[in-house]
N, C-alpha and C. Protein backbone atom coordinates (compact mmCIF):
# COMPACT_ATOMS: atom_id res chain seq x y z
N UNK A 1 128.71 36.19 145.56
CA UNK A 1 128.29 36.91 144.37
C UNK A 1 128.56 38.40 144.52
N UNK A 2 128.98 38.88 145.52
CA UNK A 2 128.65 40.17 146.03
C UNK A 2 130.24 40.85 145.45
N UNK A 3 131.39 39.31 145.90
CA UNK A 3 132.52 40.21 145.33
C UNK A 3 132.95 39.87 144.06
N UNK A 4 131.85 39.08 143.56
CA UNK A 4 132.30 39.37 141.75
C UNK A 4 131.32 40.80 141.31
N UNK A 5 130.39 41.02 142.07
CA UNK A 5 129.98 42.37 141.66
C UNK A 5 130.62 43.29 141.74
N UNK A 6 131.20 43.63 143.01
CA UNK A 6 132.12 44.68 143.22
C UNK A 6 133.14 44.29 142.62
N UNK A 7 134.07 43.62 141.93
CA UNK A 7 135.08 43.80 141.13
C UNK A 7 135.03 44.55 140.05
N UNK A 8 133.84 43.97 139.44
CA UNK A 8 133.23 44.59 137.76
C UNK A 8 133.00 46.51 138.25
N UNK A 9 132.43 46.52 139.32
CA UNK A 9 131.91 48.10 139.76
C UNK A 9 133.21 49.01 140.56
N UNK A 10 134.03 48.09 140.90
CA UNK A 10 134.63 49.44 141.88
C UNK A 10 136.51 49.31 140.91
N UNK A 11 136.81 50.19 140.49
CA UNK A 11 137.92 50.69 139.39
C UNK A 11 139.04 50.36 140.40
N UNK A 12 139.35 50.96 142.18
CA UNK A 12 140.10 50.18 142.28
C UNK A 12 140.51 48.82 142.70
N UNK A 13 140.03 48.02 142.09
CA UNK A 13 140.12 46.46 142.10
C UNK A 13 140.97 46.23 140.92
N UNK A 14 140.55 47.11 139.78
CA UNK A 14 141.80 46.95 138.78
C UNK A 14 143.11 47.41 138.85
N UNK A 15 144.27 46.96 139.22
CA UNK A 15 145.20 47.32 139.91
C UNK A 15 146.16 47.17 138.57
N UNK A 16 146.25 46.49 137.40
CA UNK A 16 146.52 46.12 135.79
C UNK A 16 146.20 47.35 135.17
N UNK A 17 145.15 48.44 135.43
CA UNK A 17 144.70 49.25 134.40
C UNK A 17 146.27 50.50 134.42
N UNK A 18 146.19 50.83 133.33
CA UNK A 18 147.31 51.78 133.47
C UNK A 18 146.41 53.01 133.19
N UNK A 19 147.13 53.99 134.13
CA UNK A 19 146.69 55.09 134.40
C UNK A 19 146.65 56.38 133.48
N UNK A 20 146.04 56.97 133.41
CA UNK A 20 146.49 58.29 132.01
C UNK A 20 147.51 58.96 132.24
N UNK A 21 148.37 59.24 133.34
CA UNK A 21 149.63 59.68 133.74
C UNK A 21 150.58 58.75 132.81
N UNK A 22 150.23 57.44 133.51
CA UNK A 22 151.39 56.30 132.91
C UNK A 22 151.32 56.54 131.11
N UNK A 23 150.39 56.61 130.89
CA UNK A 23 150.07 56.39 129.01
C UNK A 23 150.54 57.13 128.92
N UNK A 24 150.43 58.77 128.99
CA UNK A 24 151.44 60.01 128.91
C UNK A 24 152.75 59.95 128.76
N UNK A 25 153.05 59.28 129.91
CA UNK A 25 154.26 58.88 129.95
C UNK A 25 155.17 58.32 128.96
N UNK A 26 154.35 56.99 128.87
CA UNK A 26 155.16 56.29 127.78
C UNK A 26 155.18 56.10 126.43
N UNK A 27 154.17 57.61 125.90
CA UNK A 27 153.67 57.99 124.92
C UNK A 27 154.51 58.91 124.35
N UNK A 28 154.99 59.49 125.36
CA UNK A 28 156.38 60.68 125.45
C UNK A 28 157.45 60.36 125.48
N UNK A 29 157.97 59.37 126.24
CA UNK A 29 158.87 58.54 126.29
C UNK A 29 159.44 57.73 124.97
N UNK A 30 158.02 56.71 124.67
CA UNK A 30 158.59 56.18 123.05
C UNK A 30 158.75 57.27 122.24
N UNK A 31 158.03 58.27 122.09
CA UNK A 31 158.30 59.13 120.53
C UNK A 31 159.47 59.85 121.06
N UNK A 32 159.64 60.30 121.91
CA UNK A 32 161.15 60.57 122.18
C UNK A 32 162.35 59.96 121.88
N UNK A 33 162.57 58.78 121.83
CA UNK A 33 163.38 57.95 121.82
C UNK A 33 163.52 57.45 120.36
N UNK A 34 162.52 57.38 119.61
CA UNK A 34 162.21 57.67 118.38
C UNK A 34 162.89 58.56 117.77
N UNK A 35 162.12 59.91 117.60
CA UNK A 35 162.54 61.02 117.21
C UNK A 35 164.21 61.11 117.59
N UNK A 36 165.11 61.03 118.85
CA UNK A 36 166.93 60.99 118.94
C UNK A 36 167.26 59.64 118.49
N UNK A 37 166.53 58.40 117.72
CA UNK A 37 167.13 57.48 117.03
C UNK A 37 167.77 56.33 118.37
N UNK A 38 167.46 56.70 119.48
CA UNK A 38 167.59 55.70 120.57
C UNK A 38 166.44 54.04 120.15
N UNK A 39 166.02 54.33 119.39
CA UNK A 39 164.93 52.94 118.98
C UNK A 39 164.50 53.42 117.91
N UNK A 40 163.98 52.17 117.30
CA UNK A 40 163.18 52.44 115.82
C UNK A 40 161.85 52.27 115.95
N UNK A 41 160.68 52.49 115.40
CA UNK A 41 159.60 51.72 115.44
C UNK A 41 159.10 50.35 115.16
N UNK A 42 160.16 50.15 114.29
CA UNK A 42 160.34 48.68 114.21
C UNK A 42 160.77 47.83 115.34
N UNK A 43 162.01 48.19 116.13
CA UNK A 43 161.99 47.89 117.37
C UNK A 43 161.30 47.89 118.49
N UNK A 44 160.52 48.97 118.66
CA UNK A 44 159.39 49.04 119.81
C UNK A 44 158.23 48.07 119.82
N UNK A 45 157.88 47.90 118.14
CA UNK A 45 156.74 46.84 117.98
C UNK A 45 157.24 44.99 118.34
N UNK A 46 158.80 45.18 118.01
CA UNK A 46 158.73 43.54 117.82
C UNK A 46 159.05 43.35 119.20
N UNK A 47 158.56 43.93 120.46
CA UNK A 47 158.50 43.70 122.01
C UNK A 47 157.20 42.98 122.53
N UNK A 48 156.20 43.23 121.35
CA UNK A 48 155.18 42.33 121.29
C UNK A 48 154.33 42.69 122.54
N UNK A 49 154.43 44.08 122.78
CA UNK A 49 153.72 44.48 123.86
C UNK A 49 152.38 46.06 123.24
N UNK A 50 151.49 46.59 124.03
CA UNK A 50 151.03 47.58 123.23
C UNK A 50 151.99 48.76 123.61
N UNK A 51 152.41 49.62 122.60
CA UNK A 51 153.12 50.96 122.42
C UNK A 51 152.72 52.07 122.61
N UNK A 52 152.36 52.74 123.62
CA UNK A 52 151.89 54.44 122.87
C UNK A 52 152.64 55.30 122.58
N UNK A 53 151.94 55.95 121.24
CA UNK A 53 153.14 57.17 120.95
C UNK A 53 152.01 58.41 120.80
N UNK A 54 152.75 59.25 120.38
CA UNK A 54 152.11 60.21 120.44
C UNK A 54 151.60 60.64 119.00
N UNK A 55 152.14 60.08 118.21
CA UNK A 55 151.74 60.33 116.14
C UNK A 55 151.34 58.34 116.22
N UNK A 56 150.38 58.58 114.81
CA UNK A 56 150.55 57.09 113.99
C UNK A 56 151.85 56.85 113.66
N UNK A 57 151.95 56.22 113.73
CA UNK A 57 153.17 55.38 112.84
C UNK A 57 153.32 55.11 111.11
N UNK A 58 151.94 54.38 110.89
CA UNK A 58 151.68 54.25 109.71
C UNK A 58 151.10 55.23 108.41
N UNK A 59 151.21 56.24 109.29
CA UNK A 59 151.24 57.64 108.52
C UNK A 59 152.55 57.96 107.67
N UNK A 60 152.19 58.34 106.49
CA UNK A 60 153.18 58.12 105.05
C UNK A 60 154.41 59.71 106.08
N UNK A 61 153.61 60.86 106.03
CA UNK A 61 154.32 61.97 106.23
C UNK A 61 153.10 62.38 106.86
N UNK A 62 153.97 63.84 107.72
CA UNK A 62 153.24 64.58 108.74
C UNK A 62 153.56 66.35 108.17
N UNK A 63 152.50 66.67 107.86
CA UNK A 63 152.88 68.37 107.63
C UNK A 63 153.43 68.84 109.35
N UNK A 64 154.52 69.73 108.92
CA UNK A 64 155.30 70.72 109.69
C UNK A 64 154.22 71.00 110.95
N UNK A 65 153.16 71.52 110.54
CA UNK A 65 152.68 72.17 111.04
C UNK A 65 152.01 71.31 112.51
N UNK A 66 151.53 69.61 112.08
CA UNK A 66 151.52 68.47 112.90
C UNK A 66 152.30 68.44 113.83
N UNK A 67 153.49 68.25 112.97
CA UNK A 67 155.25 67.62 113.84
C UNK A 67 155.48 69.04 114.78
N UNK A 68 155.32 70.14 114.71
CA UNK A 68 155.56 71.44 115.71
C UNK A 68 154.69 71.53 116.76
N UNK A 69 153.17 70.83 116.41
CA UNK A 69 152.19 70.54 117.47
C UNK A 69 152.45 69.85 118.72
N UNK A 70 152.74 68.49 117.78
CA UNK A 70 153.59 67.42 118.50
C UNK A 70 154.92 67.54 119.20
N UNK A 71 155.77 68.61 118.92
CA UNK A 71 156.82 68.81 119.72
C UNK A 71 156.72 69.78 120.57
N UNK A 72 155.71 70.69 120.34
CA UNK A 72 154.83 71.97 121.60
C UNK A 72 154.69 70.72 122.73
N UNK A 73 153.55 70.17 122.29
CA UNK A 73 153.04 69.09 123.34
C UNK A 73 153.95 68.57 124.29
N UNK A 74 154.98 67.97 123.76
CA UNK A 74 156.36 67.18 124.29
C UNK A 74 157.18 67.89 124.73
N UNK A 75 157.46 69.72 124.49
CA UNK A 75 158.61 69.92 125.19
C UNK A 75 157.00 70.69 126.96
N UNK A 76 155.97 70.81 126.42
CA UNK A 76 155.01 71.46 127.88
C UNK A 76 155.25 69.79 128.40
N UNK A 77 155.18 69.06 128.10
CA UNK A 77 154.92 67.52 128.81
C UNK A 77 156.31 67.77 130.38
N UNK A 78 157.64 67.76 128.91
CA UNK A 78 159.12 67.87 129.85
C UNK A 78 159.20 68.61 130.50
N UNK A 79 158.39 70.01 130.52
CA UNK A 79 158.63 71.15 130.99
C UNK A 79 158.40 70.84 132.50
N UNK A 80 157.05 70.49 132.70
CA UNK A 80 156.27 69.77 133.56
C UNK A 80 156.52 68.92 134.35
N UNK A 81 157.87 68.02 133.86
CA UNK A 81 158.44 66.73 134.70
C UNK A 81 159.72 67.36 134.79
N UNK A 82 160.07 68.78 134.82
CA UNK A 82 161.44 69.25 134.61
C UNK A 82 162.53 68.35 133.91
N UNK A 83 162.26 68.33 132.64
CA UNK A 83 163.39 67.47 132.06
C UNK A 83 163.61 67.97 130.85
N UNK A 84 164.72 69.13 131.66
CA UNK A 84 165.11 70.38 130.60
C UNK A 84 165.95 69.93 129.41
N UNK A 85 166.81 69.21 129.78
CA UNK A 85 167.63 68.72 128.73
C UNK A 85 167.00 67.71 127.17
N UNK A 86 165.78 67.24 127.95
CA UNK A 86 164.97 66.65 126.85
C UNK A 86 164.32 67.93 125.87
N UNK A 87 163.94 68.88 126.63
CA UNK A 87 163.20 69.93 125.85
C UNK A 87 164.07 70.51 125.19
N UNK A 88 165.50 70.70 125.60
CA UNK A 88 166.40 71.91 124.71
C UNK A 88 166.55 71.07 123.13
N UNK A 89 166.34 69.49 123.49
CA UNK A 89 166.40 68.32 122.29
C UNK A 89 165.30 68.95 121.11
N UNK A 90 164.16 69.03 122.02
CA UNK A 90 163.14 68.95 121.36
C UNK A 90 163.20 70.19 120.50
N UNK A 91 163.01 71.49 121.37
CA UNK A 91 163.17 72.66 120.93
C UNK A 91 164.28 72.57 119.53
N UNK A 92 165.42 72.76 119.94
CA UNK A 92 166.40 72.17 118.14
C UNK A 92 166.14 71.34 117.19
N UNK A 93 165.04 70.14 117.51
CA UNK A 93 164.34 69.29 116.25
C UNK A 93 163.53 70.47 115.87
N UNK A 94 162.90 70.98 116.54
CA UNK A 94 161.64 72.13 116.48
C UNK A 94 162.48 73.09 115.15
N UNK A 95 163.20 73.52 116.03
CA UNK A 95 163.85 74.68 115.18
C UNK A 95 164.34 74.13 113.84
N UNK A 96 164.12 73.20 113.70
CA UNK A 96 164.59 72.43 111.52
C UNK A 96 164.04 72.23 111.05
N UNK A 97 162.34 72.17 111.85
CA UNK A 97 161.47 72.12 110.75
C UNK A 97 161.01 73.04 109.85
């Protein structure tokens, strides 16, 4: 009984949980890939797996002012994992809105 207690109590026993690094990750990753037309959202969903992004999806439109938030966020994310070439992306979507 002792090690079904400690499973429920001690976090690393969950070795399945994904980490807030990882979610980051692939939160940045899909809307990236998104946003340069490398995938659709339609595509990401019919993988039948859970997705994170970084916007709803089912949001009609996003004021400017959202989508520049959201691409602040994403090019400090790249900045961070040095992945300059993603940010100079980002930065030029940036710059059309």
């Amino acid at each position: 009984m002792e090690d079904f207690n400690n499973f429920f109590n001690n976090n690393n026993n969950l070795k399945n949980e994904v980490t807030d690094e990882e979610l980051a990750r692939l939160a940045n990753e899909n809307t990236f890939n998104i946003l340069m037309g490398n995938v659709t959202v339609k595509e990401l969903f019919d993988q039948d797996i859970d997705i994170p992004l970084l916007v709803d999806p089912s949001q009609k439109s996003l004021s400017n002012a959202v989508k520049a938030e959201v691409l602040d966020g994403m090019i400090e994310y790249y900045v961070e994992q040095e992945e300059y070439e993603k940010c100079t992306k980002l930065v030029e979507l940036k710059n059309k809105l």
